[in-house]
C-alpha atoms as a PDB file:
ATOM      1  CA  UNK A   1     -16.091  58.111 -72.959  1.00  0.00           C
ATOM      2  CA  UNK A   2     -13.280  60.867 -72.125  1.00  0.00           C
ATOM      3  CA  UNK A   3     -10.872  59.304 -69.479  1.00  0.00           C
ATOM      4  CA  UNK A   4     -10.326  61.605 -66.219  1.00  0.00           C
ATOM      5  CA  UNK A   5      -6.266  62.362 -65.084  1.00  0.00           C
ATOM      6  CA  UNK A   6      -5.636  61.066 -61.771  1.00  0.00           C
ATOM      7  CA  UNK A   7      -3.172  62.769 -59.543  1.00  0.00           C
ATOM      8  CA  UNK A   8      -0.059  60.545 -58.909  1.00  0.00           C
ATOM      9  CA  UNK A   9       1.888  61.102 -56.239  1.00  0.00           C
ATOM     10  CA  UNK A  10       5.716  59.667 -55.673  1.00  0.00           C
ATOM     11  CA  UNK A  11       7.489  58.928 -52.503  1.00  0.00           C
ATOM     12  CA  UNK A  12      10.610  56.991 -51.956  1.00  0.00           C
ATOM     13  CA  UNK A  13      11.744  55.113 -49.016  1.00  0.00           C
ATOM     14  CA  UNK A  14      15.593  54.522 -48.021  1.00  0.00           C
ATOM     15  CA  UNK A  15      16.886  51.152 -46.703  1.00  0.00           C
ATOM     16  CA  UNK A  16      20.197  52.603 -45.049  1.00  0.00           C
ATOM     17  CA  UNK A  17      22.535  50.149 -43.241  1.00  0.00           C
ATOM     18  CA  UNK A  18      25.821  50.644 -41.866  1.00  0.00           C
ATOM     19  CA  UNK A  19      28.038  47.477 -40.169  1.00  0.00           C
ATOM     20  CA  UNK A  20      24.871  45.746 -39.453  1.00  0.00           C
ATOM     21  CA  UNK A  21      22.731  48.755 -38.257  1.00  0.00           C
ATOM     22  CA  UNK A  22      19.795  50.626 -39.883  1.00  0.00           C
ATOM     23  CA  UNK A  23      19.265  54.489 -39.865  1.00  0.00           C
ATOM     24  CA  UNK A  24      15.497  55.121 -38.805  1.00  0.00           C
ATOM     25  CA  UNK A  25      14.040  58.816 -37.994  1.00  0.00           C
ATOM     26  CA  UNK A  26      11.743  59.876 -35.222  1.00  0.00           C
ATOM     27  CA  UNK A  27       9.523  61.819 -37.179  1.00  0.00           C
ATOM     28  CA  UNK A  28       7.674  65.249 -36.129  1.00  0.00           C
ATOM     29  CA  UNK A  29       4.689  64.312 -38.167  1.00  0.00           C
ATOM     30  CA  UNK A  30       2.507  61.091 -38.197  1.00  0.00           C
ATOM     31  CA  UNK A  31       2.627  60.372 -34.851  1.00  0.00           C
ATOM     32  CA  UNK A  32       5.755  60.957 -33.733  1.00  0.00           C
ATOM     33  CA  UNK A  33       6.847  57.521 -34.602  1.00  0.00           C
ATOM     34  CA  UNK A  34      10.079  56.001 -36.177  1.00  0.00           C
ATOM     35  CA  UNK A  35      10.005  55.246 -39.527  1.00  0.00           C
ATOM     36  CA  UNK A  36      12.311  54.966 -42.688  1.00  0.00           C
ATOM     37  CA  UNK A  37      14.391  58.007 -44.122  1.00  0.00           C
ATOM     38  CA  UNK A  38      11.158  58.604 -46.562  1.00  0.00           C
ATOM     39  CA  UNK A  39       9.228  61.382 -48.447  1.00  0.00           C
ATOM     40  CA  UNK A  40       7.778  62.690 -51.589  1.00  0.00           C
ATOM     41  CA  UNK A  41       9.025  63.230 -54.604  1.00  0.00           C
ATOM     42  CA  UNK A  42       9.218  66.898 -55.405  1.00  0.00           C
ATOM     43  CA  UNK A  43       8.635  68.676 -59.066  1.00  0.00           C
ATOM     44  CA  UNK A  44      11.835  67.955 -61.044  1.00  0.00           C
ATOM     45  CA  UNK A  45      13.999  65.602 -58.894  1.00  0.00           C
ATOM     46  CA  UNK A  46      15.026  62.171 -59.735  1.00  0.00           C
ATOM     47  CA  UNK A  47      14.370  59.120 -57.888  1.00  0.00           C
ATOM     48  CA  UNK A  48      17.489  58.826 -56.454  1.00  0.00           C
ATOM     49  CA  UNK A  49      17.890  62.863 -55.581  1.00  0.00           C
ATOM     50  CA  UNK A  50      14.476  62.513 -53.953  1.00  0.00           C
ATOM     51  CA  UNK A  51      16.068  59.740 -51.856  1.00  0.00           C
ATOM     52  CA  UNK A  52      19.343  61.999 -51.178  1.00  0.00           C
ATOM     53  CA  UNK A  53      17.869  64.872 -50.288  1.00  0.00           C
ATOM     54  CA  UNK A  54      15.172  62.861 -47.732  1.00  0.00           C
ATOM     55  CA  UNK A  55      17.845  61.243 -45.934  1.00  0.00           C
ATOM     56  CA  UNK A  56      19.953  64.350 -45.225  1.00  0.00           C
ATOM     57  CA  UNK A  57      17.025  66.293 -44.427  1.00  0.00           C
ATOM     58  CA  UNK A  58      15.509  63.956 -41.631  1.00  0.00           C
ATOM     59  CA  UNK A  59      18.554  61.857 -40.748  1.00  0.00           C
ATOM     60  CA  UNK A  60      21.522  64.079 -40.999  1.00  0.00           C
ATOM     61  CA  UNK A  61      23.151  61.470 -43.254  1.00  0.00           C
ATOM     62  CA  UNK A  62      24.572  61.987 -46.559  1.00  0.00           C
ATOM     63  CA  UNK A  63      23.898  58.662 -48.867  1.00  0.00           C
ATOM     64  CA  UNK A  64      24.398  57.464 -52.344  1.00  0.00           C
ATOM     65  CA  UNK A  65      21.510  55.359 -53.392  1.00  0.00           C
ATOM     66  CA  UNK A  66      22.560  51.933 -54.757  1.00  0.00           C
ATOM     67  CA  UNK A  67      19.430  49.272 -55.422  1.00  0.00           C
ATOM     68  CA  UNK A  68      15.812  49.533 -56.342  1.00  0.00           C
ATOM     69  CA  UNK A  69      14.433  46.802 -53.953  1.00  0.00           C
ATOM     70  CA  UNK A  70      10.751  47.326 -54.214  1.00  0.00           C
ATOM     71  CA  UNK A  71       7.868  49.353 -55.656  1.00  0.00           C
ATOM     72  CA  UNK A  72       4.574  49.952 -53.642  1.00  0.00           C
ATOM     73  CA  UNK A  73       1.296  51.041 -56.029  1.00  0.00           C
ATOM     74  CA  UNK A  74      -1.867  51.785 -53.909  1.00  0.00           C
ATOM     75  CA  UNK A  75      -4.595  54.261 -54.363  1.00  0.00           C
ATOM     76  CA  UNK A  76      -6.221  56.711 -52.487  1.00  0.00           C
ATOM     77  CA  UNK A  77      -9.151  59.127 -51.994  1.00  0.00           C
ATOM     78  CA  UNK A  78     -11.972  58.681 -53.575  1.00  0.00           C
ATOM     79  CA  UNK A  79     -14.777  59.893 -56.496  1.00  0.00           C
ATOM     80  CA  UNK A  80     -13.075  62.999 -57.789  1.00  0.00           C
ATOM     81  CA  UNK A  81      -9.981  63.207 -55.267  1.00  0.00           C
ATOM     82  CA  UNK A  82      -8.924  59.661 -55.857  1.00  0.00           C
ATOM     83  CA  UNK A  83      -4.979  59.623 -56.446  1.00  0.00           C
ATOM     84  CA  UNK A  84      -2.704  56.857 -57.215  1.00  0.00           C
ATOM     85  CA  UNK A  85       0.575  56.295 -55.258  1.00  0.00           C
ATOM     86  CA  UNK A  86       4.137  54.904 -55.794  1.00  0.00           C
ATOM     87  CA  UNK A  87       6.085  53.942 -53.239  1.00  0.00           C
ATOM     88  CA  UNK A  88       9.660  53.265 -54.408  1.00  0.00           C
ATOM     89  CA  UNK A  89      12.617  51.023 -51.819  1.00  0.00           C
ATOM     90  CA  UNK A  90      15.843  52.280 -52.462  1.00  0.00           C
ATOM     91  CA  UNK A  91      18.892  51.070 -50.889  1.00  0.00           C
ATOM     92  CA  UNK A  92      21.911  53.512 -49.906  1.00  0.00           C
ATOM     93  CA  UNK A  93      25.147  53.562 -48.351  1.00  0.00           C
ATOM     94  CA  UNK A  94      26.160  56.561 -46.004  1.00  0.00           C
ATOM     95  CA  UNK A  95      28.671  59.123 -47.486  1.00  0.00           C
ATOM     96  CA  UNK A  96      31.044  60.729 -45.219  1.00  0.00           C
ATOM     97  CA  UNK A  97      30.383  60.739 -41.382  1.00  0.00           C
ATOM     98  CA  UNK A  98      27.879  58.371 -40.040  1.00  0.00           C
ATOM     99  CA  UNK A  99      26.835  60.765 -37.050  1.00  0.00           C
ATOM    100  CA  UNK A 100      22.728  60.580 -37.162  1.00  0.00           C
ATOM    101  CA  UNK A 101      21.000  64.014 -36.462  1.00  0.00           C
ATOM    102  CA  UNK A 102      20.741  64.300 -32.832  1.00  0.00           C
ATOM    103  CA  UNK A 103      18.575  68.199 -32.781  1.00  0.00           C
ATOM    104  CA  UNK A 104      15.224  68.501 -33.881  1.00  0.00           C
ATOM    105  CA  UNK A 105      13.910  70.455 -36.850  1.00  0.00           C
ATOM    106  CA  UNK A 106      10.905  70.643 -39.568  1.00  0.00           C
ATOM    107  CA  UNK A 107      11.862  67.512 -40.464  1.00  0.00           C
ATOM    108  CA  UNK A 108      12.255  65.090 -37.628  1.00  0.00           C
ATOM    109  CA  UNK A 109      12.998  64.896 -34.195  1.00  0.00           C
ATOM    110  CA  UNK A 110      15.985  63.100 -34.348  1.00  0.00           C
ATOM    111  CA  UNK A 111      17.885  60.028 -35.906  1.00  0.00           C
ATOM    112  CA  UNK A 112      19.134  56.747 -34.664  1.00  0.00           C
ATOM    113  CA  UNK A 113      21.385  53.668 -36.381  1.00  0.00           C
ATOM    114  CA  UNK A 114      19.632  50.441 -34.818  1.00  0.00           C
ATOM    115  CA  UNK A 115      19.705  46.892 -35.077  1.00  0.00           C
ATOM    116  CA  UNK A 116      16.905  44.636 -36.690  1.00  0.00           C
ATOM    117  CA  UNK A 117      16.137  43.373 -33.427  1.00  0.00           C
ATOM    118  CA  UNK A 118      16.132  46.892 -31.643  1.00  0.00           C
ATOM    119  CA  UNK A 119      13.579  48.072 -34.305  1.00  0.00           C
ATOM    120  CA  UNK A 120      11.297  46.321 -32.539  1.00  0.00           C
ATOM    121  CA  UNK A 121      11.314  47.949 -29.178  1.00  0.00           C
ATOM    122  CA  UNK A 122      10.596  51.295 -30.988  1.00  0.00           C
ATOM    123  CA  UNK A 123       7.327  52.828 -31.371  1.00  0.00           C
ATOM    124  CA  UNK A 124       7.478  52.404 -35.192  1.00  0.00           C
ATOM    125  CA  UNK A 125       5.360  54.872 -37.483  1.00  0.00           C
ATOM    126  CA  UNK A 126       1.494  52.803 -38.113  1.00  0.00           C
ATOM    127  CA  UNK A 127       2.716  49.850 -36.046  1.00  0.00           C
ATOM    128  CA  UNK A 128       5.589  49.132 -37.686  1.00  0.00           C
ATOM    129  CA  UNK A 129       4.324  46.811 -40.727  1.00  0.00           C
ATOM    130  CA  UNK A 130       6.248  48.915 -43.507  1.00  0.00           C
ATOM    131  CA  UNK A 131       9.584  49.428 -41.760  1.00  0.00           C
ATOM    132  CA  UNK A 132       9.468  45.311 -40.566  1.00  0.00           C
ATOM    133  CA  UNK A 133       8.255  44.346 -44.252  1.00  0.00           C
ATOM    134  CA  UNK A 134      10.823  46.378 -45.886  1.00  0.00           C
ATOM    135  CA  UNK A 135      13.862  45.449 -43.666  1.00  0.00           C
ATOM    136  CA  UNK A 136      13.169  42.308 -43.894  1.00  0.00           C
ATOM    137  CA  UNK A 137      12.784  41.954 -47.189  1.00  0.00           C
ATOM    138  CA  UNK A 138      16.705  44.188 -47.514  1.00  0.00           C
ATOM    139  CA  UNK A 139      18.069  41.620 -44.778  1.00  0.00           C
ATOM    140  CA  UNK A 140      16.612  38.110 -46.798  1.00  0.00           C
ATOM    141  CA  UNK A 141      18.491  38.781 -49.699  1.00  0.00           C
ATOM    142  CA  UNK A 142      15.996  40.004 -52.056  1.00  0.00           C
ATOM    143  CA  UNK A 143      16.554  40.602 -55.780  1.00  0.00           C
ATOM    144  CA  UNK A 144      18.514  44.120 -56.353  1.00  0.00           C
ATOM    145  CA  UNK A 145      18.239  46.383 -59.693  1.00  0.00           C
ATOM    146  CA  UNK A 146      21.223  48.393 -59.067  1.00  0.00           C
ATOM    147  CA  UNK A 147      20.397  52.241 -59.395  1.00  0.00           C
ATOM    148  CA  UNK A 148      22.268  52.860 -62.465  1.00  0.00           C
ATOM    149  CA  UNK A 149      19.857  50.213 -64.352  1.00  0.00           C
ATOM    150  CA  UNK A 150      16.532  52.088 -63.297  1.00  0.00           C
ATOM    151  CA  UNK A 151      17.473  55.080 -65.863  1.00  0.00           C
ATOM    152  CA  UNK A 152      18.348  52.642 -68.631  1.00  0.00           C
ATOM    153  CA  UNK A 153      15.469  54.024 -70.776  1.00  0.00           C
ATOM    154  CA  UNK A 154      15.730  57.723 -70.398  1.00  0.00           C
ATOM    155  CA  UNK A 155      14.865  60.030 -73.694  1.00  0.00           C
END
């Protein structure tokens, strides 16, 4: 029996903290909410490029990705129009100025360096599982693959 190709589709999310704050975005798009600086992958970019590019689009933020801290496999659809999808944790430290975007655009309404416990008065993207989970899981110390290790077996 022929097997069928299943659209995959990649997104990375960016743990970004800075003297004990994290940099979350008010998004335009699902709901409105705040969420990690996050997106898809697009045609050609790298994990951590995807990640780069993500955080200075929606946050305002230059960063230099340093740790893989998670990956996130789930599927979606169904019958024909089932996809699989990777979620990928990076870690990242800000690059230059700090200053979080403050004017809205295409890609989110604004920015905002918080605390772990101010995350929680926010109106967080889906209720807030993901953003809790994954900071959470940053903040307890959880095992680290620094970035330079996830190209390790590139052609």
């Amino acid at each position: 029996m022929a097997r069928r190709a299943v659209a995959a589709h990649f997104f990375v999310l960016v743990v970004v903290e800075h003297r004990g704050r994290y940099l979350l975005v008010h998004e335009c798009k699902h709901g409105q909410g705040w969420y990690l600086p996050a997106g898809g992958v697009e045609p050609g970019e790298t994990l951590v490029e995807a990640a780069e590019r993500e955080t200075l689009e929606e946050a305002g933020v230059r960063v230099r990705p340093t740790a893989l801290v998670a990956i996130d496999h789930g599927w979606g659809g169904s019958g024909a129009d089932q996809y699989t999808r990777f979620r990928y944790v990076l870690t990242a430290d800000p690059v230059g100025s700090v200053e979080a975007k403050r004017v809205a655009d295409e890609h989110s309404l604004e920015a905002r360096w918080v605390t772990r416990a101010e995350v929680d008065a926010l109106e967080l993207r889906g209720g807030g599982d993901d953003v809790r989970r994954v900071l959470d899981l940053v903040a307890s110390g959880a095992p680290l693959l620094p970035i330079d290790r996830y190209t390790l077996l590139d052609d």
